[in-house]
Protein backbone atom coordinates (compact mmCIF):
# COMPACT_ATOMS: atom_id res chain seq x y z
CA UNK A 1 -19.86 -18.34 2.47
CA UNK A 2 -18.21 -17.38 -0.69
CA UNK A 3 -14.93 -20.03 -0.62
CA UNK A 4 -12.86 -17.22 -1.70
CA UNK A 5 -14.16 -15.04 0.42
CA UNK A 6 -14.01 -17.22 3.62
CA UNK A 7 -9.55 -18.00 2.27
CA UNK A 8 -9.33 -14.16 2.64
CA UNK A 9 -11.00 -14.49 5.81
CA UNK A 10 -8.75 -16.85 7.15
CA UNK A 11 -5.53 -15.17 6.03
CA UNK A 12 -6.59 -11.83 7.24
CA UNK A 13 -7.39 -13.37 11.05
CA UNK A 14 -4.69 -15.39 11.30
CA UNK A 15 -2.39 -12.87 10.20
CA UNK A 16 -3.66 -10.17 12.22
CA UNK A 17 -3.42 -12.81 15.64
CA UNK A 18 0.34 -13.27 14.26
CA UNK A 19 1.24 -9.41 13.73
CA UNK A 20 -0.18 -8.55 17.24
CA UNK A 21 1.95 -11.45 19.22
CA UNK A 22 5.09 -11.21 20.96
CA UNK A 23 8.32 -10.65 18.48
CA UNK A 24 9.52 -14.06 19.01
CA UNK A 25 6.46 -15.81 17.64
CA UNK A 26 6.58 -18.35 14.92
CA UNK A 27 4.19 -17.15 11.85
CA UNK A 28 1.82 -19.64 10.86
CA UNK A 29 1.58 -22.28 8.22
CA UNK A 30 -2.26 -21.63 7.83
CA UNK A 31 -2.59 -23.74 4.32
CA UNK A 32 -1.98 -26.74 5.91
CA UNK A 33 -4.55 -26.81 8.47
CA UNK A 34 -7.51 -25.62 7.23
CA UNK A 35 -9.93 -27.19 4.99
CA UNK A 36 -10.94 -23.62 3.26
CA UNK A 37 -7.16 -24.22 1.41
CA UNK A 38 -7.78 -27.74 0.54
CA UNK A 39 -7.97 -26.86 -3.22
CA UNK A 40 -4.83 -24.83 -3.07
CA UNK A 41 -1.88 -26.48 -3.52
CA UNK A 42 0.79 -23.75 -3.70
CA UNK A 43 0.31 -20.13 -2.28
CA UNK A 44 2.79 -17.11 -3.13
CA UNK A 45 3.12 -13.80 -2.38
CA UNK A 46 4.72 -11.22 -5.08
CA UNK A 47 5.43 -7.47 -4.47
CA UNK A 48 5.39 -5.18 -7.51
CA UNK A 49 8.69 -3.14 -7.14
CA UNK A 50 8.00 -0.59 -10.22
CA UNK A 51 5.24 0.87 -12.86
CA UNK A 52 5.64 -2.27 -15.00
CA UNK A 53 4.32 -5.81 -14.30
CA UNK A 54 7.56 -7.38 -14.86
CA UNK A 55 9.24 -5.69 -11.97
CA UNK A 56 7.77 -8.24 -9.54
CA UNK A 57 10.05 -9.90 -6.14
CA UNK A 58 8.68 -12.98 -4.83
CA UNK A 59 8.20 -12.43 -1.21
CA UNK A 60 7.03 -15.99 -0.09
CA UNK A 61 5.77 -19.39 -0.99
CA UNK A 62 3.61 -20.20 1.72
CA UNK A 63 2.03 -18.09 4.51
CA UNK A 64 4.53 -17.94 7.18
CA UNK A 65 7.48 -16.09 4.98
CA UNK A 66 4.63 -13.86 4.07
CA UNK A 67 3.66 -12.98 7.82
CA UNK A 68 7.17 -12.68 8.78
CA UNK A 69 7.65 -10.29 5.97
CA UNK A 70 4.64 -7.92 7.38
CA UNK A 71 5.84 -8.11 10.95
CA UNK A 72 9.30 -7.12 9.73
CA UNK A 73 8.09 -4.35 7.84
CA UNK A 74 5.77 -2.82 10.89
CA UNK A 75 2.72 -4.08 9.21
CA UNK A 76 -0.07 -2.94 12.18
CA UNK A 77 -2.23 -4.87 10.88
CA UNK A 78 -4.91 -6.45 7.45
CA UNK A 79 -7.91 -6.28 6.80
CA UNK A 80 -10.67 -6.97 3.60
CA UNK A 81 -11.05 -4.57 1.26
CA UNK A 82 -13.90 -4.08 -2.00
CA UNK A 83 -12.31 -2.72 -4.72
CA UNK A 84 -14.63 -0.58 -7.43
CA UNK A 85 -14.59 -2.52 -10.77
CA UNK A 86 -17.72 -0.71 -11.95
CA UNK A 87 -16.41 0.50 -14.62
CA UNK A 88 -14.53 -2.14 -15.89
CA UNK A 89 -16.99 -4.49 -15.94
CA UNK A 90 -20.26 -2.22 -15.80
CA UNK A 91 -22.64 -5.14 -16.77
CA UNK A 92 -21.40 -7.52 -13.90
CA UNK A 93 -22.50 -5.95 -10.52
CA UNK A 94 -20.52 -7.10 -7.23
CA UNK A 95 -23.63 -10.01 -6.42
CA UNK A 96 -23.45 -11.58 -9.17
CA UNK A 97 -19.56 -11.20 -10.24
CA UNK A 98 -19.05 -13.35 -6.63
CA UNK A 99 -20.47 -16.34 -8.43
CA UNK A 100 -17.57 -16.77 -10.72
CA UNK A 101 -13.94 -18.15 -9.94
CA UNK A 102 -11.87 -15.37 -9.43
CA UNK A 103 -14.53 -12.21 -10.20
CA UNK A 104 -14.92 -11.87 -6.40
CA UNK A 105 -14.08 -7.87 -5.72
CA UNK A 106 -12.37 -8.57 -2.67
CA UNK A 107 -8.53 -7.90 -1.92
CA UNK A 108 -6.28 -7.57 1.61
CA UNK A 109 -5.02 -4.45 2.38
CA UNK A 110 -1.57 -4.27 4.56
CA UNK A 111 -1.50 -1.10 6.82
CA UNK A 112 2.12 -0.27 7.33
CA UNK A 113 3.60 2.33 9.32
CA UNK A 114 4.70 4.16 6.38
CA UNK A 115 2.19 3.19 3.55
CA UNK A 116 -0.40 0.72 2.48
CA UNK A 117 -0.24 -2.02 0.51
CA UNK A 118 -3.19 -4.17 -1.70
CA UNK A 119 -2.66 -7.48 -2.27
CA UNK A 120 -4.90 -9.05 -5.08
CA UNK A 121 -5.63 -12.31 -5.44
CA UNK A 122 -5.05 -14.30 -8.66
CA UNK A 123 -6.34 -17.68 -8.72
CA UNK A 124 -4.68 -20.44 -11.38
CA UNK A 125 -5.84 -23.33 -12.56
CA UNK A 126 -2.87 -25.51 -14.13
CA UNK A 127 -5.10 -28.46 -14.80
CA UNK A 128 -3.54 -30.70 -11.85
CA UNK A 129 -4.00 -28.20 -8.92
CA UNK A 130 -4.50 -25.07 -7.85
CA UNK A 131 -2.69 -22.19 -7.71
CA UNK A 132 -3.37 -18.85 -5.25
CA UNK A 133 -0.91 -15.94 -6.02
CA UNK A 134 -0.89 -12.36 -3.90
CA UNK A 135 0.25 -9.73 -5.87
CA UNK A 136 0.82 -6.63 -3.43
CA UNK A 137 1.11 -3.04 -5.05
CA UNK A 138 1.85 -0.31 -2.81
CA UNK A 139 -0.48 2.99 -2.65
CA UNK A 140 0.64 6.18 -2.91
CA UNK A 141 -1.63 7.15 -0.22
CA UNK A 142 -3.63 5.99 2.49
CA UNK A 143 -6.70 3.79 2.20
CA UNK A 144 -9.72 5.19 4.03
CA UNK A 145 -9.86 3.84 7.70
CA UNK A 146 -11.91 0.76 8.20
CA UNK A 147 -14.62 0.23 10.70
CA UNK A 148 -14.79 -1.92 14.01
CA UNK A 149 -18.32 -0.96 14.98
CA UNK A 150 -19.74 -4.65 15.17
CA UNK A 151 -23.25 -3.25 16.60
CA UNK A 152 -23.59 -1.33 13.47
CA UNK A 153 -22.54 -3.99 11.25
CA UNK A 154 -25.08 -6.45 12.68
CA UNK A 155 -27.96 -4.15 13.00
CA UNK A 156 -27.09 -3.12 9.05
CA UNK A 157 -27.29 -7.23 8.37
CA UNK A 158 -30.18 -7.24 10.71
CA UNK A 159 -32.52 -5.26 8.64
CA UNK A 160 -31.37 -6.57 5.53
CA UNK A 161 -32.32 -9.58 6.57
CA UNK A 162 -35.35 -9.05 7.71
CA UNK A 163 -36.48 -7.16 4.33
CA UNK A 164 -35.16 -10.20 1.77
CA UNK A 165 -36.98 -12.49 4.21
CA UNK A 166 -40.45 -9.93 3.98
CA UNK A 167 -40.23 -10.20 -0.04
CA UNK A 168 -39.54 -14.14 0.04
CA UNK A 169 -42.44 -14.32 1.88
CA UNK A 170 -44.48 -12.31 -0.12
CA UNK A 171 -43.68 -13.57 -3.03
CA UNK A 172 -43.57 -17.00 -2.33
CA UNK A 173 -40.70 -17.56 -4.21
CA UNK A 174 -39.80 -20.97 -1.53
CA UNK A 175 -39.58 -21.90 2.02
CA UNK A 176 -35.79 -22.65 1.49
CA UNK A 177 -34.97 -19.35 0.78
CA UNK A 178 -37.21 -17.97 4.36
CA UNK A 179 -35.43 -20.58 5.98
CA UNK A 180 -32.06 -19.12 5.31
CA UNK A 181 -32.47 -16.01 6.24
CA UNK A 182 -34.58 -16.98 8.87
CA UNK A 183 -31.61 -19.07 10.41
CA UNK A 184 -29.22 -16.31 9.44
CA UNK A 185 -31.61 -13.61 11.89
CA UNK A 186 -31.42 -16.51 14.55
CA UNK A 187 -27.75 -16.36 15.02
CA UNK A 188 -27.84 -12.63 14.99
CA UNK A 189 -30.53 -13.18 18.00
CA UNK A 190 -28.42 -15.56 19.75
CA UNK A 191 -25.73 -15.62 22.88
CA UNK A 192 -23.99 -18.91 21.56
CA UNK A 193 -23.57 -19.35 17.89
CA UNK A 194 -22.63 -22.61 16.22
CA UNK A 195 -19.26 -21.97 15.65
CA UNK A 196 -18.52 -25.16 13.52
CA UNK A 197 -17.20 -23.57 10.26
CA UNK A 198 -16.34 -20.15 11.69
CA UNK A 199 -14.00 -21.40 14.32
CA UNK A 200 -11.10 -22.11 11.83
CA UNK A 201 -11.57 -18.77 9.78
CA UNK A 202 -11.20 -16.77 13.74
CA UNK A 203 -8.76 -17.68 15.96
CA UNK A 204 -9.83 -18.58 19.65
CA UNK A 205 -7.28 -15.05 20.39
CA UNK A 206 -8.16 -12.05 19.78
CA UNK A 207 -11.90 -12.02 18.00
CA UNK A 208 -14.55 -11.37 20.70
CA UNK A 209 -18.35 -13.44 20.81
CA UNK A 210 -19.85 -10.23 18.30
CA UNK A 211 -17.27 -10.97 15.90
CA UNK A 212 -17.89 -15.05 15.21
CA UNK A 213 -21.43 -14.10 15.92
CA UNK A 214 -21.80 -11.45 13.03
CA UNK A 215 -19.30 -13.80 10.61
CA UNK A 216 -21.47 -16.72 11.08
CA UNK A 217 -24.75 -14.72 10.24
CA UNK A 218 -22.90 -13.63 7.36
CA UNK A 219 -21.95 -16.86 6.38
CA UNK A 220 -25.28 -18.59 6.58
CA UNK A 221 -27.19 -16.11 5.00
CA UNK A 222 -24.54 -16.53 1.72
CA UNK A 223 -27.24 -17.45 -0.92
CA UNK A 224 -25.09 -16.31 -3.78
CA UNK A 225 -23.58 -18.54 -6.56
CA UNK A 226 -24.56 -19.60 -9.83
CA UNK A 227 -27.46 -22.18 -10.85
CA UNK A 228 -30.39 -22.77 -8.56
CA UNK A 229 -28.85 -20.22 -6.26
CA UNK A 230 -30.65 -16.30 -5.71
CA UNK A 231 -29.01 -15.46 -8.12
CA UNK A 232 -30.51 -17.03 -10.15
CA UNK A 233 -33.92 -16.39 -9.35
CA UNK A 234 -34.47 -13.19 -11.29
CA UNK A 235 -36.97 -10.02 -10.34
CA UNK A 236 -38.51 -6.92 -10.45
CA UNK A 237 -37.06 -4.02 -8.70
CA UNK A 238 -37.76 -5.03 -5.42
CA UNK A 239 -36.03 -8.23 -6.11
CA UNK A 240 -32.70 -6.15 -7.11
CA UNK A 241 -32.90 -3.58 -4.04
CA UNK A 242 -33.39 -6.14 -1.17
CA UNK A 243 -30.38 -8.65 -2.89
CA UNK A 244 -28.00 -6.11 -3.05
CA UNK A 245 -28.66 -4.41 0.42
CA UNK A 246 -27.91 -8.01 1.56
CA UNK A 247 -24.99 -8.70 -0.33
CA UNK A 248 -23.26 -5.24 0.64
CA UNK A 249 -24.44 -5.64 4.92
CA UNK A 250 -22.77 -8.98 4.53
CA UNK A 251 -19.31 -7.94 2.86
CA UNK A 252 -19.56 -5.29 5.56
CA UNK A 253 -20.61 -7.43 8.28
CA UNK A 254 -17.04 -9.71 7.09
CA UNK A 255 -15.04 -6.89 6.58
CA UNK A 256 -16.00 -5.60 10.22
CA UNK A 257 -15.82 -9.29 11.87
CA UNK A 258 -12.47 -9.56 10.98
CA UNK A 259 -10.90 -6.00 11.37
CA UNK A 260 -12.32 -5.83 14.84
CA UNK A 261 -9.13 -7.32 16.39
């Protein structure tokens, strides 16, 4: 998986396990204890306050302030979001903007009682370290609701799957890339997935067996990045319809996995 991807993951889960426990919980410290954060050495949390980009309050450094901040504010609960940079940047599509530092088009959305909130990610590289800021911008009006069908999420993975694995085949473009997807259909097909990397991104409380299950499908079947990855690999029509049904089953398949809570 994406490592940018898989930090939202784990600060969306987390989060959502804190915001749903008793009031007298103690927010987590999640940087510290998982290895998706290893390359972040500092992580804030900034609220715009007005139209211009100055008008910013630091919320938190860290991830417990942050979580404390949501739960005081009646925060139900976060989840992934894709955000629509088509026309922005209309010759990078989604698939292959994910294989730069910081193109991903993923941000976490707050639901609050009142309004919702996006909170974009801005990565920083100050030569020494790593930097992760959250800039969160309130919207003036609610964000469509997000799904929690997992059966539809895996059976939308399952087929795209199964047609990127037909044209690898087919095309004999290598028995690394059937593999993949081949091991990525396994897990869908199995009762007890490995749940090596997976385990840290979900808590033990609150995601059921469908939810690791679909995020480690999702996860395996992640072939895209930059050199020597599918990317990379170029094609005709075909090629472009059966990568990007995969890539958009398994943003929803994450998406799903981790609002299903």
């Amino acid at each position: 998986m994406n490592l940018e991807i898989a930090q939202l993951v784990a600060l969306v889960t987390h989060g959502n396990t804190y915001l749903m426990s008793k009031p007298n919980t103690q927010p987590p410290e999640i940087t510290h204890d998982l290895r998706v954060f290893e390359t972040i050495k500092r992580i804030k949390f900034i609220e715009k306050k007005g139209p211009l980009e100055k008008a910013q309050t630091q919320l938190s450094d860290g991830t417990a302030g942050w979580y404390r901040y949501l739960k005081d504010h009646k925060v139900r609960r976060l989840r992934i979001i894709t955000i629509d940079w088509s026309k922005e940047r209309p010759d990078l599509p989604a698939v292959m903007a994910s294989a730069f530092a910081g193109c991903g088009n993923w941000a976490i959305l707050s639901e609050g009682t009142k309004a919702d909130t996006v909170w974009f990610p801005r990565y920083l590289d100050t030569g020494k370290d790593e930097a992760l800021t959250f800039v969160g911008t309130q919207l003036d009006k609610r964000f469509p609701e997000g799904s929690t069908d997992l059966d539809a999420a895996e059976k939308n993975l399952k087929t795209a799957l199964t047609n990127i694995k037909d044209y690898a085949m087919k095309e004999k473009v290598g028995d690394n890339w059937v593999g993949i997807f081949t091991r990525a259909l396994e897990i869908l097909d199995s009762d007890e997935p490995s749940r090596a990397f997976i385990t840290e991104l979900l808590p033990e409380s609150g995601y059921g067996h469908k939810a690791y299950r679909l995020l480690q499908a999702a996860s395996e079947a992640w072939v895209f990045g930059g050199m020597g990855s599918w990317n990379d690999m170029g094609g005709d029509e075909r090629y472009s319809t059966v990568t990007d049904a995969l890539y958009n089953a398994m943003i929803d398949g994450i998406i799903t996995a981790t609002y299903s809570i």
